[in-house]
C-alpha atoms as a PDB file:
ATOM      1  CA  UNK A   1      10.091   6.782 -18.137  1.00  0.00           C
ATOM      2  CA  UNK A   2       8.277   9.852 -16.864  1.00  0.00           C
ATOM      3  CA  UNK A   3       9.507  10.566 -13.179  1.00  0.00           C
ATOM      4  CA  UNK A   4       6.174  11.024 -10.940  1.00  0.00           C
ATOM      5  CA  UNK A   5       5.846  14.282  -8.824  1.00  0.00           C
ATOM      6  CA  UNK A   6       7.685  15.263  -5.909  1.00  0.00           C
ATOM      7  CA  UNK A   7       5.924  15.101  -2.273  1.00  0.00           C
ATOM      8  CA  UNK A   8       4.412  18.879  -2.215  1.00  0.00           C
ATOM      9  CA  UNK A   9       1.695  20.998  -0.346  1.00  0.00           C
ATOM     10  CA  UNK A  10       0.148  22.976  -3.294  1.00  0.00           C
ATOM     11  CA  UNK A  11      -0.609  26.522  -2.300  1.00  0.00           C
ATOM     12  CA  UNK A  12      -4.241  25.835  -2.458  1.00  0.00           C
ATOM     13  CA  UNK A  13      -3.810  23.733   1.261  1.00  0.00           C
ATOM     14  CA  UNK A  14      -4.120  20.715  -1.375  1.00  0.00           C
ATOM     15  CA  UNK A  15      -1.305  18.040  -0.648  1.00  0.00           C
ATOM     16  CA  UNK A  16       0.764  15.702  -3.296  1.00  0.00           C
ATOM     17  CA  UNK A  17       2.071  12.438  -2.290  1.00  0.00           C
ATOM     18  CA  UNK A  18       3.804   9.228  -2.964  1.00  0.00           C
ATOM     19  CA  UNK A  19       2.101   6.070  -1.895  1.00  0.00           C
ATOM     20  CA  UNK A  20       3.700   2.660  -1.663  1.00  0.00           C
ATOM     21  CA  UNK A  21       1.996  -0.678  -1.409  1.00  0.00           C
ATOM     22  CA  UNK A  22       4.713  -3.864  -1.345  1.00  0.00           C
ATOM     23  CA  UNK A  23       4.382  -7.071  -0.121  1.00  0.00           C
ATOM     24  CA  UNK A  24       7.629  -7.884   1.508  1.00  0.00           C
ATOM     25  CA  UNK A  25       7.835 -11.756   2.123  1.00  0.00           C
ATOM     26  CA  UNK A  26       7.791 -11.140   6.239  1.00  0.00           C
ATOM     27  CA  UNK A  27      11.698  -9.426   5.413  1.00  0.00           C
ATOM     28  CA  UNK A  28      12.492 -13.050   4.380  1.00  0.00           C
ATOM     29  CA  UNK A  29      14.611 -12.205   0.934  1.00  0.00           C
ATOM     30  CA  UNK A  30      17.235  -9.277   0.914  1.00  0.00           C
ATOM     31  CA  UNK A  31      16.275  -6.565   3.456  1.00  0.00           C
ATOM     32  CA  UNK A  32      19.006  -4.684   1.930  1.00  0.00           C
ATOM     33  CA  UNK A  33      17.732  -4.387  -1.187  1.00  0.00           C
ATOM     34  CA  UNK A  34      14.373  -4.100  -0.204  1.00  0.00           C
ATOM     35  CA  UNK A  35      15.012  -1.238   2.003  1.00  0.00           C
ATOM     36  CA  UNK A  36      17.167   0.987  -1.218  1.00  0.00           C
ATOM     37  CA  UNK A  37      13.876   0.273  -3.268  1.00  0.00           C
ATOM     38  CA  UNK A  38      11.656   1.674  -0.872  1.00  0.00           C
ATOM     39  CA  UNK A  39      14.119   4.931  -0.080  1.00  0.00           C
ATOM     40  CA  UNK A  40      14.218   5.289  -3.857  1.00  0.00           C
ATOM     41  CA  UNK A  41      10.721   6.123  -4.124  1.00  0.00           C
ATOM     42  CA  UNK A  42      10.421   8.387  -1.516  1.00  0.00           C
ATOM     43  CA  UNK A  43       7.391   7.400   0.088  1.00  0.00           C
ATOM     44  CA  UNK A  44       5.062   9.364   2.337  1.00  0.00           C
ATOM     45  CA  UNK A  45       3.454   6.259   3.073  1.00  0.00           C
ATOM     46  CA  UNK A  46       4.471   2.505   2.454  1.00  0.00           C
ATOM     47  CA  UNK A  47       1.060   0.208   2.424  1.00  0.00           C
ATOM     48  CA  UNK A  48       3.032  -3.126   3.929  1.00  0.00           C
ATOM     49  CA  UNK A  49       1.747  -6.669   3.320  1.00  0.00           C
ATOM     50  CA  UNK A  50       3.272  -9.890   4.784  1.00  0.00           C
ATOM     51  CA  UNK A  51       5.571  -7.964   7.878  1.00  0.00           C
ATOM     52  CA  UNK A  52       7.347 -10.045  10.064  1.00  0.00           C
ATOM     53  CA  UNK A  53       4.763 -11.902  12.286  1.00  0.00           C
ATOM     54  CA  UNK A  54       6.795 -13.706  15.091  1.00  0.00           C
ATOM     55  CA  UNK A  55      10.357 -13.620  16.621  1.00  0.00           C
ATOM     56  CA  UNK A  56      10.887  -9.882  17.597  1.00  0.00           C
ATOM     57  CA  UNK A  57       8.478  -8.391  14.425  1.00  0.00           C
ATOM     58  CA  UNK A  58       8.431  -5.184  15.768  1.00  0.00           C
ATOM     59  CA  UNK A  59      11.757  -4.951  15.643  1.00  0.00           C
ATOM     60  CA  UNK A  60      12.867  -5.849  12.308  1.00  0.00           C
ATOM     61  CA  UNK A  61       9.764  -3.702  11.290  1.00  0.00           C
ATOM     62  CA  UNK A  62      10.621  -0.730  13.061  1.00  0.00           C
ATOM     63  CA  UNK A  63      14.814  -1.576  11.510  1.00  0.00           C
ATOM     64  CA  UNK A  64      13.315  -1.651   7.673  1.00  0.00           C
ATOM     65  CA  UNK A  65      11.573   1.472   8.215  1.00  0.00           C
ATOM     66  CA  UNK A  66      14.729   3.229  10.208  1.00  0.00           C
ATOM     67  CA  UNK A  67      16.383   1.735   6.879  1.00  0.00           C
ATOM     68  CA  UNK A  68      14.330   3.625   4.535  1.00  0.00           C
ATOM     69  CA  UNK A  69      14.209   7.136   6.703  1.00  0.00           C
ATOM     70  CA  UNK A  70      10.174   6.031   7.548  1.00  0.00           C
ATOM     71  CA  UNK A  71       8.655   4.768  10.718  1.00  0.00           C
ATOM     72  CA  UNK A  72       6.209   2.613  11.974  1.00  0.00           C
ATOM     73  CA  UNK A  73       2.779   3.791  11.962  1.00  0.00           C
ATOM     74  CA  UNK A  74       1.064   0.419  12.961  1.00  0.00           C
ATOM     75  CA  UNK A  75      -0.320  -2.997  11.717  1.00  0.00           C
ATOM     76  CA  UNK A  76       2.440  -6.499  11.780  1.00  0.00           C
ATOM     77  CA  UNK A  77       1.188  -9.200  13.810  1.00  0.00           C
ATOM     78  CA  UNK A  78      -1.545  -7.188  15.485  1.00  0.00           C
ATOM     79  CA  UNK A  79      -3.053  -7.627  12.156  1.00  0.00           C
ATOM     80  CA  UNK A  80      -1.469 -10.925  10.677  1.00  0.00           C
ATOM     81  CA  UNK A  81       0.379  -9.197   8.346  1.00  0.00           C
ATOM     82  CA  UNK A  82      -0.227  -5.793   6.830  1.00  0.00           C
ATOM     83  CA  UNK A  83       1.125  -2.677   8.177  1.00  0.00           C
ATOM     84  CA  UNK A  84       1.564   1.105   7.267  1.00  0.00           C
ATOM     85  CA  UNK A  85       4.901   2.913   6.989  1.00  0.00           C
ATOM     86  CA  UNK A  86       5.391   6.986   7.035  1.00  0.00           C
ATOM     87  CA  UNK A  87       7.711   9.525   6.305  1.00  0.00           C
ATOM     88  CA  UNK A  88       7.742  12.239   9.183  1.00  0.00           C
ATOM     89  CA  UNK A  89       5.754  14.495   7.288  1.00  0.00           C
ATOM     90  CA  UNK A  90       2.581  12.470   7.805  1.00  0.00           C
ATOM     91  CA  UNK A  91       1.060  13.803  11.375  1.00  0.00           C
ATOM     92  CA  UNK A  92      -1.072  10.178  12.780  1.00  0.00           C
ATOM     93  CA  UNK A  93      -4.265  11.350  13.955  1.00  0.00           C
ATOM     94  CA  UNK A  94      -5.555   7.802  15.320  1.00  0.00           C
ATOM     95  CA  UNK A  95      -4.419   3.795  14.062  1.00  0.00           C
ATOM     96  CA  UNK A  96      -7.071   1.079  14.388  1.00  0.00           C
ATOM     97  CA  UNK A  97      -5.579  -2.855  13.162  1.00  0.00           C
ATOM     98  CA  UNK A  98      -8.654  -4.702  12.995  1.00  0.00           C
ATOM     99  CA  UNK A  99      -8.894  -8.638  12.351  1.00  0.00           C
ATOM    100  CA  UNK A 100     -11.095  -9.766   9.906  1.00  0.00           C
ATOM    101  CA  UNK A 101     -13.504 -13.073  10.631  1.00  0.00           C
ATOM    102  CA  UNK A 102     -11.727 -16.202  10.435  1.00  0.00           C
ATOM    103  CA  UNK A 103     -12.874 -19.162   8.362  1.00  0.00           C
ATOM    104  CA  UNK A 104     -11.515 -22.741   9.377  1.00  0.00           C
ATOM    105  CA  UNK A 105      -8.320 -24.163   7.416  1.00  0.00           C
ATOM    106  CA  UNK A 106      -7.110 -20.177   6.115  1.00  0.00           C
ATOM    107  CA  UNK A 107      -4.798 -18.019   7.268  1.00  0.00           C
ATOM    108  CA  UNK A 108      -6.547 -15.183   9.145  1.00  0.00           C
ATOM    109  CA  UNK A 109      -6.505 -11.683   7.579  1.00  0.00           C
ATOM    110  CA  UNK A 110      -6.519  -8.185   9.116  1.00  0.00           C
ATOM    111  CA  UNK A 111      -6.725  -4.427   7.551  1.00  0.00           C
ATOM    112  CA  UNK A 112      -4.036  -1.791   9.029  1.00  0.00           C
ATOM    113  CA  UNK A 113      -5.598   1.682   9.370  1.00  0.00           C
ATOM    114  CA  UNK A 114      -4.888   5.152   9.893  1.00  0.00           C
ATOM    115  CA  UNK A 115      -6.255   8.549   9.499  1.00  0.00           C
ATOM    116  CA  UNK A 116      -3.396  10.966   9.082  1.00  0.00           C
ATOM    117  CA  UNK A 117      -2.659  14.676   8.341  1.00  0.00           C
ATOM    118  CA  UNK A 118      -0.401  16.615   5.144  1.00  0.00           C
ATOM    119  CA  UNK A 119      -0.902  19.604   5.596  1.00  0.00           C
ATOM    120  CA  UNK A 120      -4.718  20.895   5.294  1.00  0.00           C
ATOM    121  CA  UNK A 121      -5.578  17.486   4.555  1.00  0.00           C
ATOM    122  CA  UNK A 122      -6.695  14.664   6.192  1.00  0.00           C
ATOM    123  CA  UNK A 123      -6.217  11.243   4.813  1.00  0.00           C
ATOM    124  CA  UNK A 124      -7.639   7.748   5.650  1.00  0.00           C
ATOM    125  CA  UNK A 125      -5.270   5.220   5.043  1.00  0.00           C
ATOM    126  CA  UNK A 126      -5.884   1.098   4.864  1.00  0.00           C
ATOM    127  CA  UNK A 127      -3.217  -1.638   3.847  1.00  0.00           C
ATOM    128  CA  UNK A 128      -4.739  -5.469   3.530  1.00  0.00           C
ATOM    129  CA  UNK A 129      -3.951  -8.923   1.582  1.00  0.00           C
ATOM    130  CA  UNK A 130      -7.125 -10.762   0.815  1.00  0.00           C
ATOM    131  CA  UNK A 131      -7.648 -14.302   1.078  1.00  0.00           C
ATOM    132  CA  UNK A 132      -6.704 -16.810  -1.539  1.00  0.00           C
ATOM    133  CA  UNK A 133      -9.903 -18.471  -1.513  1.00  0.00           C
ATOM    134  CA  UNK A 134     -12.188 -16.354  -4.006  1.00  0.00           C
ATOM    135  CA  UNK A 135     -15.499 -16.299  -2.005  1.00  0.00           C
ATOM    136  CA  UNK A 136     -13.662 -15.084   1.451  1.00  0.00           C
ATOM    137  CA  UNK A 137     -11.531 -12.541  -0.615  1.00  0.00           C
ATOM    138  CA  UNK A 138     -15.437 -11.283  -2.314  1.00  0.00           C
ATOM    139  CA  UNK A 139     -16.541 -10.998   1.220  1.00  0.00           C
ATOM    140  CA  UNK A 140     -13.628  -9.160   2.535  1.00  0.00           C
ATOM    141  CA  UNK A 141     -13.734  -7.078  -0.287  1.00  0.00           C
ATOM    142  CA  UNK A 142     -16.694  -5.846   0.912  1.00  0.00           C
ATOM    143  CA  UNK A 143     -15.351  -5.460   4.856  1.00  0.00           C
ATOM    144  CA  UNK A 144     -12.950  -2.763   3.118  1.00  0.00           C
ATOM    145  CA  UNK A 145     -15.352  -0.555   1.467  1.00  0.00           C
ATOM    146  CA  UNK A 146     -17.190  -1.004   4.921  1.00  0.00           C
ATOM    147  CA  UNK A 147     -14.035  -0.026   6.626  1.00  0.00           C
ATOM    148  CA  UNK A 148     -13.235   2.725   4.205  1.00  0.00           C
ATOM    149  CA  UNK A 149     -16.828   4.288   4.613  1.00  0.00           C
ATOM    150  CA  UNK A 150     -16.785   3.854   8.757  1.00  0.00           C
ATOM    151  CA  UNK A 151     -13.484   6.022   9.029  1.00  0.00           C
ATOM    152  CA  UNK A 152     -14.957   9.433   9.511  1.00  0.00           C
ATOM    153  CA  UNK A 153     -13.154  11.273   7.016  1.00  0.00           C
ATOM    154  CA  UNK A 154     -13.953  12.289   3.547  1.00  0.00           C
ATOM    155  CA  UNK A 155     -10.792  11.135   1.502  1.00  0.00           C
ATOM    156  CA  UNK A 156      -9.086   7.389   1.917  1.00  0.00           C
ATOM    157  CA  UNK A 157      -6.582   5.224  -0.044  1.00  0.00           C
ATOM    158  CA  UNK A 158      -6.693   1.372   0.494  1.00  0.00           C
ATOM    159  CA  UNK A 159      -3.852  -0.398  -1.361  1.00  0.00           C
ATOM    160  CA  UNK A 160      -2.514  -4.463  -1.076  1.00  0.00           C
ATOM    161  CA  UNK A 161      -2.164  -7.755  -2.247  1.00  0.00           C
ATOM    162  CA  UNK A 162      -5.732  -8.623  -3.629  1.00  0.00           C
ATOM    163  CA  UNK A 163      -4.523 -12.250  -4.676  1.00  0.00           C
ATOM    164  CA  UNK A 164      -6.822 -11.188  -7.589  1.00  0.00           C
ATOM    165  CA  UNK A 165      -5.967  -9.805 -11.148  1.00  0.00           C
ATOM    166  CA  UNK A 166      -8.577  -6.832 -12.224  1.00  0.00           C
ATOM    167  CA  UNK A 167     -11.106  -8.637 -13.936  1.00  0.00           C
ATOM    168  CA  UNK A 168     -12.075 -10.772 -10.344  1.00  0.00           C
ATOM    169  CA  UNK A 169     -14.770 -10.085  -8.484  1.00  0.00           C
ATOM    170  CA  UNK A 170     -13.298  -8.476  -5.373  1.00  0.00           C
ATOM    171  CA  UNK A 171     -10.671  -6.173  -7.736  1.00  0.00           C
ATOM    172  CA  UNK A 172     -13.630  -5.315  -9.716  1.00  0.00           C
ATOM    173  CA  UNK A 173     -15.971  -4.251  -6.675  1.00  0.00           C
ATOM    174  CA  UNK A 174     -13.400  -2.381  -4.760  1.00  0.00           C
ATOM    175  CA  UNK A 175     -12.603  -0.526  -9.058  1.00  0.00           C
ATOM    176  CA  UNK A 176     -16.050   0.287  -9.177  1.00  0.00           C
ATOM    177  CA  UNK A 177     -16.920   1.902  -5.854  1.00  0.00           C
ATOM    178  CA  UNK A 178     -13.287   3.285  -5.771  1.00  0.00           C
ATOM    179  CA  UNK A 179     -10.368   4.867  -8.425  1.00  0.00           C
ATOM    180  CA  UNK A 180      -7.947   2.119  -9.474  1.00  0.00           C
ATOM    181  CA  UNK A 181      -4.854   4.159  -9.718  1.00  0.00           C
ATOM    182  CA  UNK A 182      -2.958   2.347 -12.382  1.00  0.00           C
ATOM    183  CA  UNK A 183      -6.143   2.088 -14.459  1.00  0.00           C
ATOM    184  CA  UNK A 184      -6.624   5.923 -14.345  1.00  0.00           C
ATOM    185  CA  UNK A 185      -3.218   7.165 -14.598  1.00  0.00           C
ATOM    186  CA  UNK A 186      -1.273   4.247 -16.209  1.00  0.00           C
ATOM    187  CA  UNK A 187       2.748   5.069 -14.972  1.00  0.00           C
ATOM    188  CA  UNK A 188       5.672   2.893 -14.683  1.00  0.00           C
ATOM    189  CA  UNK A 189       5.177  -1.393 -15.170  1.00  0.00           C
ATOM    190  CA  UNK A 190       2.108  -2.752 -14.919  1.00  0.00           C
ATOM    191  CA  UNK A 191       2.938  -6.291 -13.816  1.00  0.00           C
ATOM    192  CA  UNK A 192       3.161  -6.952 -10.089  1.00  0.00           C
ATOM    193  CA  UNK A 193       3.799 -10.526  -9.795  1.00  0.00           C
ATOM    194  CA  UNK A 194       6.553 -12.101  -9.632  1.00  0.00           C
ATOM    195  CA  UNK A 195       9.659 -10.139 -10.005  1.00  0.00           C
ATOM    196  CA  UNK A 196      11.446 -12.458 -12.098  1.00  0.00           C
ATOM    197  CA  UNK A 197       8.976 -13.313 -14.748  1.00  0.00           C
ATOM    198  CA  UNK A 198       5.961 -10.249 -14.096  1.00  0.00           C
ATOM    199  CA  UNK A 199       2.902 -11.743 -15.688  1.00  0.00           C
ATOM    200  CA  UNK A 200       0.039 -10.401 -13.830  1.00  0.00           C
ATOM    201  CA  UNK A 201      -1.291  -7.401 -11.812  1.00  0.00           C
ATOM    202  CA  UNK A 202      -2.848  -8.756  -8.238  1.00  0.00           C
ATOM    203  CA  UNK A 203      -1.432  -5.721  -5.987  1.00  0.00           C
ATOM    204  CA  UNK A 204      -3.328  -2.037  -6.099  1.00  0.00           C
ATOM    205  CA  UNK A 205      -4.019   0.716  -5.017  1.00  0.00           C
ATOM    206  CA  UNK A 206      -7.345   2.344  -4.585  1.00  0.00           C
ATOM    207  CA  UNK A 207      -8.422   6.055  -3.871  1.00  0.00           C
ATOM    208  CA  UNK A 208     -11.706   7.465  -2.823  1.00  0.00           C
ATOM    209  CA  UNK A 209     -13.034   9.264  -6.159  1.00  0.00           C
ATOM    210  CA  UNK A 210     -12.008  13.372  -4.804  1.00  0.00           C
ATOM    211  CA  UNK A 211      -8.030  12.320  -4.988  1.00  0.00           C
ATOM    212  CA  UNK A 212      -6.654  13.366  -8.222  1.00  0.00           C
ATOM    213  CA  UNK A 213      -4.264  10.349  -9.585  1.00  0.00           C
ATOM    214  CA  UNK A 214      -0.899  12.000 -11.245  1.00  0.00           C
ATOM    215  CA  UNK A 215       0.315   8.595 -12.115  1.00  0.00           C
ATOM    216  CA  UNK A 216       0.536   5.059 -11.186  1.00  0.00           C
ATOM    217  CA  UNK A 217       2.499   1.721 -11.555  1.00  0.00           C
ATOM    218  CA  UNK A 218       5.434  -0.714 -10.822  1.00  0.00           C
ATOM    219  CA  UNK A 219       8.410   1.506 -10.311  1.00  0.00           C
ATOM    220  CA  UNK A 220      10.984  -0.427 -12.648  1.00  0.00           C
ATOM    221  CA  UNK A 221      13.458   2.468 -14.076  1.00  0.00           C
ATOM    222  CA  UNK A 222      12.154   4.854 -11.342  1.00  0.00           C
ATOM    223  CA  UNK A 223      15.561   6.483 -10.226  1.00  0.00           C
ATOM    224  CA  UNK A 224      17.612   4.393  -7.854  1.00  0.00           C
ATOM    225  CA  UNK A 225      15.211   0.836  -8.461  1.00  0.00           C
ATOM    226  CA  UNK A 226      17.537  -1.224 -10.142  1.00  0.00           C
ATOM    227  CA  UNK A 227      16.012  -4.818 -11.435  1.00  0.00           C
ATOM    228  CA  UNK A 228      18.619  -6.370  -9.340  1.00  0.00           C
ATOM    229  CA  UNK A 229      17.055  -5.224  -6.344  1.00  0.00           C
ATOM    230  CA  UNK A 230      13.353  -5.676  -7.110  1.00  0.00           C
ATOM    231  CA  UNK A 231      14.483  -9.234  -7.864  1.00  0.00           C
ATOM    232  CA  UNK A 232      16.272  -9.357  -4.534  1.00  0.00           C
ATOM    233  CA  UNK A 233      13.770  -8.192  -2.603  1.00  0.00           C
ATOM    234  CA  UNK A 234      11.101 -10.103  -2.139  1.00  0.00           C
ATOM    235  CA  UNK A 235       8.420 -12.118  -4.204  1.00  0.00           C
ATOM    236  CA  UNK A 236       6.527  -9.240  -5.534  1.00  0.00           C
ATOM    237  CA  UNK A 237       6.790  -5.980  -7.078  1.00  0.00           C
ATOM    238  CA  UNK A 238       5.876  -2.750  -5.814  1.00  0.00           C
ATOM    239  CA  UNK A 239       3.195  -0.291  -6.877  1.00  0.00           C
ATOM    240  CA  UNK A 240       4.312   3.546  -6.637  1.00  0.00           C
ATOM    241  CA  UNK A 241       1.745   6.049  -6.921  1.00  0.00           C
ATOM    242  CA  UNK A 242       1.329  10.189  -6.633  1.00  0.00           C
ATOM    243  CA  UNK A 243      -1.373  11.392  -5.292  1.00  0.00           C
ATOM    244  CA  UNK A 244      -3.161  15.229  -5.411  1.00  0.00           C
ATOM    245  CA  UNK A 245      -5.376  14.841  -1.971  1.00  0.00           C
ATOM    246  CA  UNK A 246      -7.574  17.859  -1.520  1.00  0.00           C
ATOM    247  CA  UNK A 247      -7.473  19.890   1.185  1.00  0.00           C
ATOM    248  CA  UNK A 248     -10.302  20.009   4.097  1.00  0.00           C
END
């Protein structure tokens, strides 16, 4: 496989990244071998879903992300699951974790946010998992964009378990107000559930439309992501994507 460009600040002020969006099982599997995966891709940013939620979260959070030379940039519990991770190049202007309605008998969802700097650029940043009930996952959907539009800033990824392959109604309304990453620039696997049998692609990410995609997809055969870890890891594959964000 291709290998996807190296974090850089073009000399334009315009800033390349790597983005990282993994569902990690709330560190439940083999924290070991999740944390080499995420090292191996070299994140500037790791879109978390399913961080620890209880006994001393912040902790094991905050040891993962020591783990795989990141740190915490918010989200966990506060938001009932999803988080953001950085590398210390990212400068964190502001964090908001915001909790999204609840509806009787489902587990409550939340969006963790963050406008940070590369650079020239500023960046709005949102990691979720949507509901697994199709009309609350349309709906929240829908909160995202909302979320996305309310941020202040004029570029924004969103990336997470959607619990919905790309021809659903909430993938397909956050694809058509949004880029799809893989579906633009198709890189690595495609498949991002579940590790031991991949037969479906419910986790994404999404980029407001002035980001330039350089490539996009499950990192499988990416340099240092052995199949033995990505099986090890946790229950779902991760999606590994380089960005071009503008600057301004």
């Amino acid at each position: 496989m291709s290998l996807l460009p190296n974090s850089r600040t073009e000399p334009d002020g315009s800033a390349v990244i790597r983005v990282l969006s993994y569902n990690i099982r709330s560190m439940r599997d083999d924290t070991d071998a999740l944390a080499r995966v995420i090292k191996a891709c070299a994140p500037d940013l790791v879109l978390v879903q399913e961080a620890p939620r209880f006994f001393r979260w912040r902790k094991k959070l905050a040891r993962l992300a020591r783990a795989a030379d990141l740190v915490t940039v918010t989200g966990g519990a506060t938001t009932t699951g999803p988080a953001i991770l950085s590398s210390l190049r990212a400068g964190v202007e502001r964090t908001e974790d915001i909790l999204l309605p609840p509806t009787p008998g489902l587990h409550r969802r939340g969006f963790a946010t963050a406008v940070v700097r590369f650079g020239g650029t500023r960046l709005g940043v949102l990691s979720c998992h949507l509901s697994l009930q199709k009309e609350e996952r349309h709906e929240q959907s829908g909160m995202l964009l909302d979320r996305l539009a309310g941020m202040g800033v004029e570029h924004a990824i969103a990336g997470g378990d959607l619990n919905e392959r790309p021809d659903g109604p909430a993938f397909r309304r956050l694809a058509d107000a949004l880029t799809d990453c893989r579906a633009a620039a198709p890189w690595g696997g495609e498949h991002t559930w579940t590790p031991s049998d991949p037969y479906q692609r419910i986790d994404a990410i999404f980029a407001t439309k002035g980001i330039e995609v350089l490539g996009c997809g499950v990192p499988a055969g990416h340099p240092g992501v052995t199949e033995t870890d990505l099986r090890a890891a946790t229950d779902h594959l991760p999606v590994l994507a380089a960005l071009r964000v503008p600057a301004g």
